[in-house]
C-alpha atoms as a PDB file:
ATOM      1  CA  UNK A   1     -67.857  26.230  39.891  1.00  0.00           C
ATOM      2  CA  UNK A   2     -64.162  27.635  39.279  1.00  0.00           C
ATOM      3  CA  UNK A   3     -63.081  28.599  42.612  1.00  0.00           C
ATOM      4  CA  UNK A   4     -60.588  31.001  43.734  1.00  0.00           C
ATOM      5  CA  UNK A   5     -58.011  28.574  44.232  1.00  0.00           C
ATOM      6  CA  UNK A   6     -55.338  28.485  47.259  1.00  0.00           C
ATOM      7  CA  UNK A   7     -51.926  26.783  45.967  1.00  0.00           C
ATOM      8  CA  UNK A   8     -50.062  25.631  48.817  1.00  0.00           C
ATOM      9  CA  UNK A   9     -50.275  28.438  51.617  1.00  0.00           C
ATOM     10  CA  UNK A  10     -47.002  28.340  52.902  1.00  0.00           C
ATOM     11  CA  UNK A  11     -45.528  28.301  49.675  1.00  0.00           C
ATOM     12  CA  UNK A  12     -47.306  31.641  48.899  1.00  0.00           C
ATOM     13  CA  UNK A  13     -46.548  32.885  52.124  1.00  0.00           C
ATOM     14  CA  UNK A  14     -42.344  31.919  51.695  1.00  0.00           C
ATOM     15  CA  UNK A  15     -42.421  33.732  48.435  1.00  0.00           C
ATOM     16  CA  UNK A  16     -44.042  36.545  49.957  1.00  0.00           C
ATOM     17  CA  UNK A  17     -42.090  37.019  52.794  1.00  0.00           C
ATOM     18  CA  UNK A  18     -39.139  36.828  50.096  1.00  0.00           C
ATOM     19  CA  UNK A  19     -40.649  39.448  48.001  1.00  0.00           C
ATOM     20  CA  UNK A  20     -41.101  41.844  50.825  1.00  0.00           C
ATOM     21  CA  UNK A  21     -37.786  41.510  51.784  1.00  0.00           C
ATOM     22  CA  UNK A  22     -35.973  45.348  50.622  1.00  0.00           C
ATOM     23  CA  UNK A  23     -39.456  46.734  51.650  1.00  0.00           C
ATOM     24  CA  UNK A  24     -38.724  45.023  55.304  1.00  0.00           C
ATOM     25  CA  UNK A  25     -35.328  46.082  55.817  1.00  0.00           C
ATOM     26  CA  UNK A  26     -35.420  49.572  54.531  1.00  0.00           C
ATOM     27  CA  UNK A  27     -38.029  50.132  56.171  1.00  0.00           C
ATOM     28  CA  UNK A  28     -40.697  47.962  58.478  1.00  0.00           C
ATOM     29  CA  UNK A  29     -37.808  46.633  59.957  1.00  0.00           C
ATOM     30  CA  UNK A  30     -37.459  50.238  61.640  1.00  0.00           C
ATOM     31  CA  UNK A  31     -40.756  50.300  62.597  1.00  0.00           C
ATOM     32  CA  UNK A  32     -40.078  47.232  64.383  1.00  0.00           C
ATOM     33  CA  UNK A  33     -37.686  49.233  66.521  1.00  0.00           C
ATOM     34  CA  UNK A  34     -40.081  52.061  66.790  1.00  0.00           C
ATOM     35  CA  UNK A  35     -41.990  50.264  69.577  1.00  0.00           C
ATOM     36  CA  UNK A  36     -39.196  48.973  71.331  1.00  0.00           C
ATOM     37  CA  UNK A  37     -39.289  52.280  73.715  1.00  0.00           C
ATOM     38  CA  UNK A  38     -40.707  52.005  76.810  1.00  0.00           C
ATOM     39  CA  UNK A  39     -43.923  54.265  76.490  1.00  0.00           C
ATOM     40  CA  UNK A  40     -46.383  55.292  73.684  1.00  0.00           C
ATOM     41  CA  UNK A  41     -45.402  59.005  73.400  1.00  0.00           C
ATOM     42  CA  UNK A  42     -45.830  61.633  70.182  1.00  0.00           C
ATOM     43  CA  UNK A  43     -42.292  60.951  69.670  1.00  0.00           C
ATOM     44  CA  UNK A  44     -43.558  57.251  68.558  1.00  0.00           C
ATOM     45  CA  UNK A  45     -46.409  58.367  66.728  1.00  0.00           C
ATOM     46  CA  UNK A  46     -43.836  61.103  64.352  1.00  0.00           C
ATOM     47  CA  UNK A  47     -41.436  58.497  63.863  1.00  0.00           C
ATOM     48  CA  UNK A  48     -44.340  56.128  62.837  1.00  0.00           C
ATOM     49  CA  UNK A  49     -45.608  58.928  60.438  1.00  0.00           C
ATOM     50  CA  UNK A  50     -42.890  59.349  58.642  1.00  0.00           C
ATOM     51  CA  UNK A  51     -41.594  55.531  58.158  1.00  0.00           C
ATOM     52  CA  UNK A  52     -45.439  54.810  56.288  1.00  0.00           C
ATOM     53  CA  UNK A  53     -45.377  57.481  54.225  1.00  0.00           C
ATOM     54  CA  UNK A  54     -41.295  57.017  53.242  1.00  0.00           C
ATOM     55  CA  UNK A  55     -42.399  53.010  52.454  1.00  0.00           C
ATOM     56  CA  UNK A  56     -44.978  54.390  49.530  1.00  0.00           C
ATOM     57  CA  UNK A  57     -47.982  54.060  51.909  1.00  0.00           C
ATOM     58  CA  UNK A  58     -49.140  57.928  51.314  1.00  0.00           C
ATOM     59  CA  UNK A  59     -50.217  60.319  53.308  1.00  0.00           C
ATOM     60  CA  UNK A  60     -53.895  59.488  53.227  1.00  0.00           C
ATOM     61  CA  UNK A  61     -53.309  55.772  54.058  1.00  0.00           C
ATOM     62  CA  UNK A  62     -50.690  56.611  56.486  1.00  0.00           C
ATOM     63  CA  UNK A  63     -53.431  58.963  58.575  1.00  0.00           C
ATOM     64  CA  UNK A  64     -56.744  56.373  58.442  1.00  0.00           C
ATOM     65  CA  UNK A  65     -54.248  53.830  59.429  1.00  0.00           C
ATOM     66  CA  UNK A  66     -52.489  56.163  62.404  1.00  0.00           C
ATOM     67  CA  UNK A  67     -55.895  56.943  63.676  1.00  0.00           C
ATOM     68  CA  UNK A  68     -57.355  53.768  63.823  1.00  0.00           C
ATOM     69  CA  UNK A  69     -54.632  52.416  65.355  1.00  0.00           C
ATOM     70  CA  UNK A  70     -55.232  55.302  68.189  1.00  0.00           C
ATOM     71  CA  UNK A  71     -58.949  54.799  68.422  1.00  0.00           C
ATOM     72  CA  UNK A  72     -57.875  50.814  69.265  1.00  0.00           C
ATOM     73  CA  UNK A  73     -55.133  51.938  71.524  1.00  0.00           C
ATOM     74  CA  UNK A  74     -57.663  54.236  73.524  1.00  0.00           C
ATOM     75  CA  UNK A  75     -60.796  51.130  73.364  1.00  0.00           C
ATOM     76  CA  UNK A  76     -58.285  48.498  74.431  1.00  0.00           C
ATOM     77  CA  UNK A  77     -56.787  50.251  76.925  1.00  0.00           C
ATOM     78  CA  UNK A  78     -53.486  49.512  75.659  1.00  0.00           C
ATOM     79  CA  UNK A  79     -50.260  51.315  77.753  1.00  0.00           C
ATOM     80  CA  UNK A  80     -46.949  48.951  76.237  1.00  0.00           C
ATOM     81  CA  UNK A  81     -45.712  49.671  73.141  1.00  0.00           C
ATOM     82  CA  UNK A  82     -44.922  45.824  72.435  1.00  0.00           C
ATOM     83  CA  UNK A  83     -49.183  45.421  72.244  1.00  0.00           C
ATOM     84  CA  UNK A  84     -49.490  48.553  70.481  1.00  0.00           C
ATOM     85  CA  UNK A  85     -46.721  46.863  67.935  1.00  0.00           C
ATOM     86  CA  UNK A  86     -49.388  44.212  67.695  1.00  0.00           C
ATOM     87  CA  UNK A  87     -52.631  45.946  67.191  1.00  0.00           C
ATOM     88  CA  UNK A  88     -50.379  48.073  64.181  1.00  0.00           C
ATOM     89  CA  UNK A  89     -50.359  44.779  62.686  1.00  0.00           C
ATOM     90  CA  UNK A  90     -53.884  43.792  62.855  1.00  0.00           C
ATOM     91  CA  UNK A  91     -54.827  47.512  61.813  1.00  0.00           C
ATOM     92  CA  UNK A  92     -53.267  46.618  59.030  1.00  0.00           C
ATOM     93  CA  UNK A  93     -54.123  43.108  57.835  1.00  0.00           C
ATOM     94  CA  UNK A  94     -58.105  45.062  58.526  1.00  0.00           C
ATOM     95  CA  UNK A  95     -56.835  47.787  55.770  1.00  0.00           C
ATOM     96  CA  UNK A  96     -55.784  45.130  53.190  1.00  0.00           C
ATOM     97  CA  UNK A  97     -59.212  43.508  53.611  1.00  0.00           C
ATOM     98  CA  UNK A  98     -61.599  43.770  50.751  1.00  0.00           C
ATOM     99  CA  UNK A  99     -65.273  42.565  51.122  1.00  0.00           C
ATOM    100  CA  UNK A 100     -65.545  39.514  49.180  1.00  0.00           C
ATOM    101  CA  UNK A 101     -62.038  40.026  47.938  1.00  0.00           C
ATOM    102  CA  UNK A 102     -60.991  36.485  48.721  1.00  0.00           C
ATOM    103  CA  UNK A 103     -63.900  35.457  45.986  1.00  0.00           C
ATOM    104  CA  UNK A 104     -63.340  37.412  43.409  1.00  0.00           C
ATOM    105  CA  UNK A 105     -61.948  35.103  41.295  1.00  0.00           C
ATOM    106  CA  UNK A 106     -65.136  32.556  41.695  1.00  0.00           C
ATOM    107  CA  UNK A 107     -67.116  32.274  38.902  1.00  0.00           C
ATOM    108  CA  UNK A 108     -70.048  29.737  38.959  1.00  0.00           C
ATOM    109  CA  UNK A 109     -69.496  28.597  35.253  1.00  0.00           C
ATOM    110  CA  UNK A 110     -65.973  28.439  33.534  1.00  0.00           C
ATOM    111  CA  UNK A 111     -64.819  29.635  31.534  1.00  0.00           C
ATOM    112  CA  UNK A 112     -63.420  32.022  33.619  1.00  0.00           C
ATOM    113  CA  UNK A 113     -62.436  35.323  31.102  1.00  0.00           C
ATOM    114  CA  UNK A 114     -59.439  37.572  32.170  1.00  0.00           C
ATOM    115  CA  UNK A 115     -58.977  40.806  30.717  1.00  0.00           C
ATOM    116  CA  UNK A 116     -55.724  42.413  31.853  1.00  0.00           C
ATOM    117  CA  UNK A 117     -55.073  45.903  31.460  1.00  0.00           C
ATOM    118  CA  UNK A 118     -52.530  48.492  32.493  1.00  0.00           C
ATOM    119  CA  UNK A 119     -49.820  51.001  31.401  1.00  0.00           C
ATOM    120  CA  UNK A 120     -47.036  50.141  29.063  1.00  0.00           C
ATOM    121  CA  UNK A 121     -44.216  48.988  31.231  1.00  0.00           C
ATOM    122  CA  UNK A 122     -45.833  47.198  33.876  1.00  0.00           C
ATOM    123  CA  UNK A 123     -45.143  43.869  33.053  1.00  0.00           C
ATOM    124  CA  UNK A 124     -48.284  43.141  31.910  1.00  0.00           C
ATOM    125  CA  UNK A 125     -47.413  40.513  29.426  1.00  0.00           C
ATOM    126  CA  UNK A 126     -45.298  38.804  31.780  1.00  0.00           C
ATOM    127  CA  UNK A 127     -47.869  38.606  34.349  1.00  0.00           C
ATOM    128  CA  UNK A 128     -50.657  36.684  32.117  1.00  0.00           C
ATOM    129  CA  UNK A 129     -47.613  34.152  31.366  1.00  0.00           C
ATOM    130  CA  UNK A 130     -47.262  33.791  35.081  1.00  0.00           C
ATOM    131  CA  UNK A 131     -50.982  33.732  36.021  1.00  0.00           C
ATOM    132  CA  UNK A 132     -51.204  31.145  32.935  1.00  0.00           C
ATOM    133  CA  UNK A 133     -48.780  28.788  34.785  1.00  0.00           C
ATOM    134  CA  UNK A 134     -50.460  28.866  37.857  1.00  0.00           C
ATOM    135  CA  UNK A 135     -53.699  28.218  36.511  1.00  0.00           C
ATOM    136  CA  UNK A 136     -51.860  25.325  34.525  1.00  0.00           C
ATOM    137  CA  UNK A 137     -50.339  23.903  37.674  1.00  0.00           C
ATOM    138  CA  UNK A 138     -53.961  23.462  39.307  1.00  0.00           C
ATOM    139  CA  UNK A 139     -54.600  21.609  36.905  1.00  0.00           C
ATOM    140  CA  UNK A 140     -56.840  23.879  34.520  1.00  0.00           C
ATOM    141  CA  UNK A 141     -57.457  24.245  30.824  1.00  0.00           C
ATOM    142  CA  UNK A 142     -56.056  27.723  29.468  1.00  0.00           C
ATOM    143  CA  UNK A 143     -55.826  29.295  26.864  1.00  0.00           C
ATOM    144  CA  UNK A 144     -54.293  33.274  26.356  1.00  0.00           C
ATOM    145  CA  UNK A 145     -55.589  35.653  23.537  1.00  0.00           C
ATOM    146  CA  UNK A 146     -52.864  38.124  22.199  1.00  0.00           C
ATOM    147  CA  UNK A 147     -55.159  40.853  22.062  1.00  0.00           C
ATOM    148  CA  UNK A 148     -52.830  43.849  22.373  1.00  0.00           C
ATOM    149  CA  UNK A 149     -52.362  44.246  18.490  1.00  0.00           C
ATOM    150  CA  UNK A 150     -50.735  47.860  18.859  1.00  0.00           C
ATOM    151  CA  UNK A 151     -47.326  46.951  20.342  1.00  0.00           C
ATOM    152  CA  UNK A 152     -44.454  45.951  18.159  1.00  0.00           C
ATOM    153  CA  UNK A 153     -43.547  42.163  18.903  1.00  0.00           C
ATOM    154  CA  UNK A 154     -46.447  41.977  21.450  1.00  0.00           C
ATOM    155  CA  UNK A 155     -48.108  39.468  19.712  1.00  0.00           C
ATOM    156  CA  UNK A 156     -44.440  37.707  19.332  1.00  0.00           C
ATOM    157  CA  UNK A 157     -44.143  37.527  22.917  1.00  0.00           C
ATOM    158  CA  UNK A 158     -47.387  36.067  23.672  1.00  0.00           C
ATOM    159  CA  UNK A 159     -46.511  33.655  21.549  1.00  0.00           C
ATOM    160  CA  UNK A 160     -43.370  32.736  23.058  1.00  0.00           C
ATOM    161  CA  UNK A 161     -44.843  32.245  26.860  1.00  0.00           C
ATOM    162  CA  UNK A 162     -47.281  30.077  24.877  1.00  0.00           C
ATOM    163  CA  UNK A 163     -44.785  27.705  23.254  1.00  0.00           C
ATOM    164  CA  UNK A 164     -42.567  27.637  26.666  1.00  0.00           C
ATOM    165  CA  UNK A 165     -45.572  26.858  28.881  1.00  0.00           C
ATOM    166  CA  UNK A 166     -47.412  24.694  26.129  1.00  0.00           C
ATOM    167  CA  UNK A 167     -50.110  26.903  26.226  1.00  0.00           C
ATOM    168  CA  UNK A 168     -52.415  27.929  22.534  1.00  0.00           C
ATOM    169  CA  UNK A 169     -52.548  31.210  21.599  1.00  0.00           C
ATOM    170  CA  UNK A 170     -55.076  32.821  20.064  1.00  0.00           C
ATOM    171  CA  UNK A 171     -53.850  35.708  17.625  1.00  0.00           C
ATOM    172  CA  UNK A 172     -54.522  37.973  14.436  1.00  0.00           C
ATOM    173  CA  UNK A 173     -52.103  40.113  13.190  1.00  0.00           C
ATOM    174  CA  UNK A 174     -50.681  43.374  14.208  1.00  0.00           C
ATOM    175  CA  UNK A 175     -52.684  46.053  13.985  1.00  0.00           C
ATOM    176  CA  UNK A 176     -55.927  44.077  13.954  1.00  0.00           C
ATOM    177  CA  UNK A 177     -59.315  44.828  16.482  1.00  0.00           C
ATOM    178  CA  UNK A 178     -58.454  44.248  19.723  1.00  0.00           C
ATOM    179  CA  UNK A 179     -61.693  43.283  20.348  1.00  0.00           C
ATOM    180  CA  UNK A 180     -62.177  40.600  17.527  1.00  0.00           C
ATOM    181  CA  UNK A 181     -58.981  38.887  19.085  1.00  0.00           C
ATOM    182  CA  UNK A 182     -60.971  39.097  22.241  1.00  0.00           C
ATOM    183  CA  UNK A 183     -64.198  37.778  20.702  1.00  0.00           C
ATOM    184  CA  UNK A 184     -61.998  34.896  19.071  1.00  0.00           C
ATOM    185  CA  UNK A 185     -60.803  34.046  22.231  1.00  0.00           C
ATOM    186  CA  UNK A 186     -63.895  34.151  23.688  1.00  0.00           C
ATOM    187  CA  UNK A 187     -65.365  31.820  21.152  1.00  0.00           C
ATOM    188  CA  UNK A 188     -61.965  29.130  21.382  1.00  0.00           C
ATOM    189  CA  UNK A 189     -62.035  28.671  25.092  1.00  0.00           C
ATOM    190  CA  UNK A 190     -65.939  27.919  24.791  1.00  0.00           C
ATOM    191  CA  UNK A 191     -66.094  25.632  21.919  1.00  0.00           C
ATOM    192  CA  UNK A 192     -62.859  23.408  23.493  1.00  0.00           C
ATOM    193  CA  UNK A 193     -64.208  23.618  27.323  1.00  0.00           C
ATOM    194  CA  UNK A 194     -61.603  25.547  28.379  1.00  0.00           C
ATOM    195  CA  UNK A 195     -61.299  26.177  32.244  1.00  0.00           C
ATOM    196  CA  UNK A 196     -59.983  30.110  31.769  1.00  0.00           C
ATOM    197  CA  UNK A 197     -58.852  32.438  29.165  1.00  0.00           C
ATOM    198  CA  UNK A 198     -56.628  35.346  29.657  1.00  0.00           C
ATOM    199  CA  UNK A 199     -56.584  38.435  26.744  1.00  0.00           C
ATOM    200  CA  UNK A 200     -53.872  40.781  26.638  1.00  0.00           C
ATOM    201  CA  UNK A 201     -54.203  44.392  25.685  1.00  0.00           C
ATOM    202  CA  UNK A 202     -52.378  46.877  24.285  1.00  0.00           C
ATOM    203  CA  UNK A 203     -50.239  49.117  27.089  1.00  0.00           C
ATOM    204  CA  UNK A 204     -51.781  52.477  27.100  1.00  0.00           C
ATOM    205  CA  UNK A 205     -51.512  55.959  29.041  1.00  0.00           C
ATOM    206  CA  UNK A 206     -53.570  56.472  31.379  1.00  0.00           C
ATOM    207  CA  UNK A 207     -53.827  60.317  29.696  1.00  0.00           C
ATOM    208  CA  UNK A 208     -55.462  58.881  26.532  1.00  0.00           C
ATOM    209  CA  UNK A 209     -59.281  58.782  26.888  1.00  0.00           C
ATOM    210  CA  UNK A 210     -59.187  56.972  23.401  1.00  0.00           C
ATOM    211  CA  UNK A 211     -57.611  54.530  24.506  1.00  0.00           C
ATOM    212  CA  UNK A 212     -59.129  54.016  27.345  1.00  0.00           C
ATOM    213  CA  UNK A 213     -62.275  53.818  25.700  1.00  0.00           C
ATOM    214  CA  UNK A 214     -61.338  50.827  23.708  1.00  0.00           C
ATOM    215  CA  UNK A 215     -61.000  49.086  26.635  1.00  0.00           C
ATOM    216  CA  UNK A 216     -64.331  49.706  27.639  1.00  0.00           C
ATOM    217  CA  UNK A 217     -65.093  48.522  23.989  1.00  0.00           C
ATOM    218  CA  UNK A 218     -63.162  45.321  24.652  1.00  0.00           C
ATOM    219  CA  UNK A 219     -64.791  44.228  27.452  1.00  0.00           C
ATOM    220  CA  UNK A 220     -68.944  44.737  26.356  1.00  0.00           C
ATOM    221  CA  UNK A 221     -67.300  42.235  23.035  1.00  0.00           C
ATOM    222  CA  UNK A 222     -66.677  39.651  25.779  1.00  0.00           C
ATOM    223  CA  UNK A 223     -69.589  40.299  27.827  1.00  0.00           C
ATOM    224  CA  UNK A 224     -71.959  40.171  24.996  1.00  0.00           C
ATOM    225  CA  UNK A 225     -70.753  36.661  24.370  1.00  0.00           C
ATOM    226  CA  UNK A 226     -72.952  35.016  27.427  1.00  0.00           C
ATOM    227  CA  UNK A 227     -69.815  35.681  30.181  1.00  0.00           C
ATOM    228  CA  UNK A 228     -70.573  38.647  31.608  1.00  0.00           C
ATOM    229  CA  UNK A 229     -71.338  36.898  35.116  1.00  0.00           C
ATOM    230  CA  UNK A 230     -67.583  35.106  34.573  1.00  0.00           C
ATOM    231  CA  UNK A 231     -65.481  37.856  33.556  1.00  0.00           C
ATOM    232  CA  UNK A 232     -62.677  39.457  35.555  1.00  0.00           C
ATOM    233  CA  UNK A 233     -60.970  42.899  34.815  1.00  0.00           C
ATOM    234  CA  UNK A 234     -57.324  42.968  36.267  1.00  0.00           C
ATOM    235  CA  UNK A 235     -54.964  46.002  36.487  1.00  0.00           C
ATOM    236  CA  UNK A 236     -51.445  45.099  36.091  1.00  0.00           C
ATOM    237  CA  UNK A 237     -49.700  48.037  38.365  1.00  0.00           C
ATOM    238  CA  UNK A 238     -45.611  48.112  38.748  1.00  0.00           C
ATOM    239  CA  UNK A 239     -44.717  48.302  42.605  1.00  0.00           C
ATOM    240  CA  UNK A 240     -41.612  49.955  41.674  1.00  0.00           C
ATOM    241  CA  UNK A 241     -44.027  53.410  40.254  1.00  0.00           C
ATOM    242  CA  UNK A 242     -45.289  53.466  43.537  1.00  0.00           C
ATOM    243  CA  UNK A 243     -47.727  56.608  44.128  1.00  0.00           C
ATOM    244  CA  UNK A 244     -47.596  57.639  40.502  1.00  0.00           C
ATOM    245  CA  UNK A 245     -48.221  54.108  39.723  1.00  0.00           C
ATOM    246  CA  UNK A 246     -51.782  54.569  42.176  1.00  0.00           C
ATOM    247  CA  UNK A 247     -53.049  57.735  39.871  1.00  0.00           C
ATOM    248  CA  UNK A 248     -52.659  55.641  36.901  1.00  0.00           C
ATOM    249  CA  UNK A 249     -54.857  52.818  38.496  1.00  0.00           C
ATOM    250  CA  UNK A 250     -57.322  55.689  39.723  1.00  0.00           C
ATOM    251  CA  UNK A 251     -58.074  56.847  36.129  1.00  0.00           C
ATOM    252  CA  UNK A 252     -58.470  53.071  34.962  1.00  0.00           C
ATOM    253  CA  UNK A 253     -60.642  52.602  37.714  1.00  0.00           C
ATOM    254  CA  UNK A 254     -62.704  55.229  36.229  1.00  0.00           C
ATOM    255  CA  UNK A 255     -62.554  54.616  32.607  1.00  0.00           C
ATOM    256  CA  UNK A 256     -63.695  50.770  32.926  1.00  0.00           C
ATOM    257  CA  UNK A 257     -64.498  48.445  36.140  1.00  0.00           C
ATOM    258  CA  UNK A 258     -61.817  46.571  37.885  1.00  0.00           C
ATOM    259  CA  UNK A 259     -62.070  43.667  39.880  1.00  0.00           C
ATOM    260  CA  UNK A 260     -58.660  43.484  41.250  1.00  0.00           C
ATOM    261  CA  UNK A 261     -55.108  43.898  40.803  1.00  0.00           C
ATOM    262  CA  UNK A 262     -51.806  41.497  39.692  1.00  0.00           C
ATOM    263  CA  UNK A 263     -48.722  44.001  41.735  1.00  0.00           C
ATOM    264  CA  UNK A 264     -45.889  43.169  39.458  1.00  0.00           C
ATOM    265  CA  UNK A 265     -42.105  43.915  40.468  1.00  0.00           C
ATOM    266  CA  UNK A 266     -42.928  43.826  44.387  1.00  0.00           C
ATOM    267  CA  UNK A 267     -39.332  42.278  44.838  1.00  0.00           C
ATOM    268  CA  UNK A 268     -38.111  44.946  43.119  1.00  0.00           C
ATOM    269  CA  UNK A 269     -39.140  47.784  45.537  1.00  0.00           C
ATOM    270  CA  UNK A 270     -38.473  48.679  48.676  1.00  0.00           C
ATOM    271  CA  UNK A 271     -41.529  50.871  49.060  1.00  0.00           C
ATOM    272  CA  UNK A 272     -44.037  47.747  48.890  1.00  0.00           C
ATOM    273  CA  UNK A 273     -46.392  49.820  51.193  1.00  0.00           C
ATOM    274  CA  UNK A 274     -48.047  51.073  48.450  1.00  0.00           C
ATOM    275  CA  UNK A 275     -50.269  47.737  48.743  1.00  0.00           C
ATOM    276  CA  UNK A 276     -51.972  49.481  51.442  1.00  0.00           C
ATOM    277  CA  UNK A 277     -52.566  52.503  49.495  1.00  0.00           C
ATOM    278  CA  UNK A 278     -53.695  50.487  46.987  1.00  0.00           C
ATOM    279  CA  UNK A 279     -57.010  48.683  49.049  1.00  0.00           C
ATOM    280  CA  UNK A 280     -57.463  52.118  51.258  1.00  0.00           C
ATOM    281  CA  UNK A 281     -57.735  54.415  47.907  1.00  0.00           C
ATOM    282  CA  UNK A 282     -58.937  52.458  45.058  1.00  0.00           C
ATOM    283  CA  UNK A 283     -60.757  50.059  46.962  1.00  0.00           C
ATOM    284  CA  UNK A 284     -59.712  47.493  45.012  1.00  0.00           C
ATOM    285  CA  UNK A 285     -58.656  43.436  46.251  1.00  0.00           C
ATOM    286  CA  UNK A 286     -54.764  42.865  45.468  1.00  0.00           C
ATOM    287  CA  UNK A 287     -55.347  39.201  44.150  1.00  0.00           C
ATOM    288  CA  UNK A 288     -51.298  38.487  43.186  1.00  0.00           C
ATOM    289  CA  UNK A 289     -47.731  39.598  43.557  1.00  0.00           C
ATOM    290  CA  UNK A 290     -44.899  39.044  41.296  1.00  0.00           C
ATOM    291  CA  UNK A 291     -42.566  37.591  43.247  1.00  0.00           C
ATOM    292  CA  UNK A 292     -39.651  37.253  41.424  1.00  0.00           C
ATOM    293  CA  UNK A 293     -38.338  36.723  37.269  1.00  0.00           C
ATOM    294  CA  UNK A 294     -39.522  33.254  36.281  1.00  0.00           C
ATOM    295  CA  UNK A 295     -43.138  31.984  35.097  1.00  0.00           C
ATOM    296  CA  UNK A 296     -43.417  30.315  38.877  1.00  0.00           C
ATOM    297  CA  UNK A 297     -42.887  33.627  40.540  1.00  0.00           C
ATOM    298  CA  UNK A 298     -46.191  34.703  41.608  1.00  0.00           C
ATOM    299  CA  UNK A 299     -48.359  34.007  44.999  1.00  0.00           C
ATOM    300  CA  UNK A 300     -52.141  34.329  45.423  1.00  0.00           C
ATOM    301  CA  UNK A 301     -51.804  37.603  47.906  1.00  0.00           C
ATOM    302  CA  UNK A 302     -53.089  37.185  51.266  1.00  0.00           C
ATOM    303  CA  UNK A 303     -53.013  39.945  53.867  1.00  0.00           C
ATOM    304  CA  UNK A 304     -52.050  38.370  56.917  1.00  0.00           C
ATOM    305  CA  UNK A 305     -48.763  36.894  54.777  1.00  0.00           C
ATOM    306  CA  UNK A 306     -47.875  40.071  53.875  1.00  0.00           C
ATOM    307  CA  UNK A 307     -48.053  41.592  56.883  1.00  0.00           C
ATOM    308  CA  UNK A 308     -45.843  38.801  58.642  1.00  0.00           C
ATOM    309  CA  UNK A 309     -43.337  39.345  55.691  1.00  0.00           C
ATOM    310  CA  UNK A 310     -42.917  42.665  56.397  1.00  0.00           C
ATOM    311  CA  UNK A 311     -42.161  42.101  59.669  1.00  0.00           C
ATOM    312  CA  UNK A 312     -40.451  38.850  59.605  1.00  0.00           C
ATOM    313  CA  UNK A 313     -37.301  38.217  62.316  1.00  0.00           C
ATOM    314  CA  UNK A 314     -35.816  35.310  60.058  1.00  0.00           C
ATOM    315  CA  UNK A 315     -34.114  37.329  57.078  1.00  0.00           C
ATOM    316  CA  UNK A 316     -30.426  37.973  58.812  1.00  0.00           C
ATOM    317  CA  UNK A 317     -30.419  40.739  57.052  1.00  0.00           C
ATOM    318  CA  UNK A 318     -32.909  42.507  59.443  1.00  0.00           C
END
């Protein structure tokens, strides 16, 4: 069995807390403040209103969450705004939970098959490179197919991560199938024992059906090939896009199943609430976070680290 592996926690959890960090101060570091008044009153509940939905959480997300947290307030019998502070927090770590989330990366026979997907711009490409690396680090066979034929230079850059992280690429030329790259790939990582394979694919707007139905065409190639039961469908989304970045994922969502989603860019945002939007509306695990701009930038997303990065006391700049 390939597990679902967890690289040193508190290394995840350090570059976490560091990728949070302009999300924190602009603005969960003034919710912090929020419950340093000396009673629960509407004023508190306004002021936390509008601080979750100006940190990218959305409206919807920002009301389930508010009324929860006053359905706990009301069971607990909770009257100081310090243990309401508190119960926010474990309202929240709740919300980021996804049943069987924390497994969706098992599979019970490698090799484990990775198609990533998303809209041009998202850092797609870079993500595979840095999901590569970490799989490489544990210690695992991989190998990356450069299946986004489309782009110019895509199949260039693949290349590139490849020859910086020592990693074989498997690629046709531009313009080929997509989804003979994909079957190639497929076929490579079997016949060498490889631990996981990741296939790119081409950027695409969320507005074309076409397109989106070659991804759907993409994934029953690899599926046919005996690793159905070991193949994972990742959206690539951009933190920095935000809410517009969460209707794009909707309309993936519906043209082809997703099992989870790589957040790129989430030290580039201060609006990193969107995460919660993210498991509330699409229902959908967060399984990594860029956390930075090198291959090593990336933690294995875990909801009670992100919550304690947001409202972490050790950044001076809080």
């Amino acid at each position: 069995m390939l597990r679902f592996f967890k690289r040193g926690k508190q290394e995840d959890k350090e570059r976490t807390e560091k990728a949070v960090g302009r999300t924190r101060r602009t603005w969960f570091g003034r919710m912090t403040r929020v419950f340093q008044r000396s009673q629960i009153d509407d004023d508190m509940w306004d002021e936390l209103e509008e601080l979750l939905i100006s940190a990218d959480v959305g409206v919807e997300t920002t009301m389930s969450l508010l009324d929860r947290l006053r359905q706990r307030i009301l069971s607990d019998g909770i009257t100081q705004p310090s243990d309401a502070f508190d119960a926010l927090k474990s309202e929240m770590v709740e919300a980021l939970r996804i049943e069987g989330g924390d497994k969706t990366m098992d599979v019970d026979e490698p090799p484990l098959v990775i198609l990533m997907i998303g809209v041009n711009g998202v850092g797609k490409t870079t993500a595979i490179a840095r999901l590569a690396n970490l799989y490489k680090q544990e210690g695992k066979s991989v190998l990356l197919g450069a299946g986004d034929t489309f782009r110019a230079a895509a199949i260039d850059q693949l290349q590139v991560w490849g020859e910086r992280l020592n990693l074989d690429v498997i690629a046709h030329r531009q313009g080929a199938d997509p989804g003979a790259v994909a079957f190639d790939s497929v076929q490579a990582a079997q016949s060498r024992g490889a631990d996981v394979v990741i296939v790119d694919t081409a950027g695409r707007l969320h507005t074309r059906s076409n397109l989106m139905q070659e991804l759907s065409k993409v994934r029953n190639v690899i599926a046919r090939q005996g690793v159905a039961q070991s193949l994972r469908v990742i959206l690539a989304m951009d933190a920095t896009t935000g809410q517009n970045g969460l209707i794009q994922a909707r309309t993936f969502k519906e043209a082809i199943r997703c099992d989870g989603v790589f957040l790129a860019k989430l030290d580039g945002t201060a609006k990193g609430g969107v995460v919660l939007a993210i498991t509330n509306e699409l229902q959908l695990p967060v399984l990594f976070i860029g956390t930075g701009e090198q291959p090593e930038d990336i933690a294995v997303f875990d909801p009670e680290s992100f919550v304690d990065g947001l409202f972490s006391t050790t950044d001076s700049e809080d």
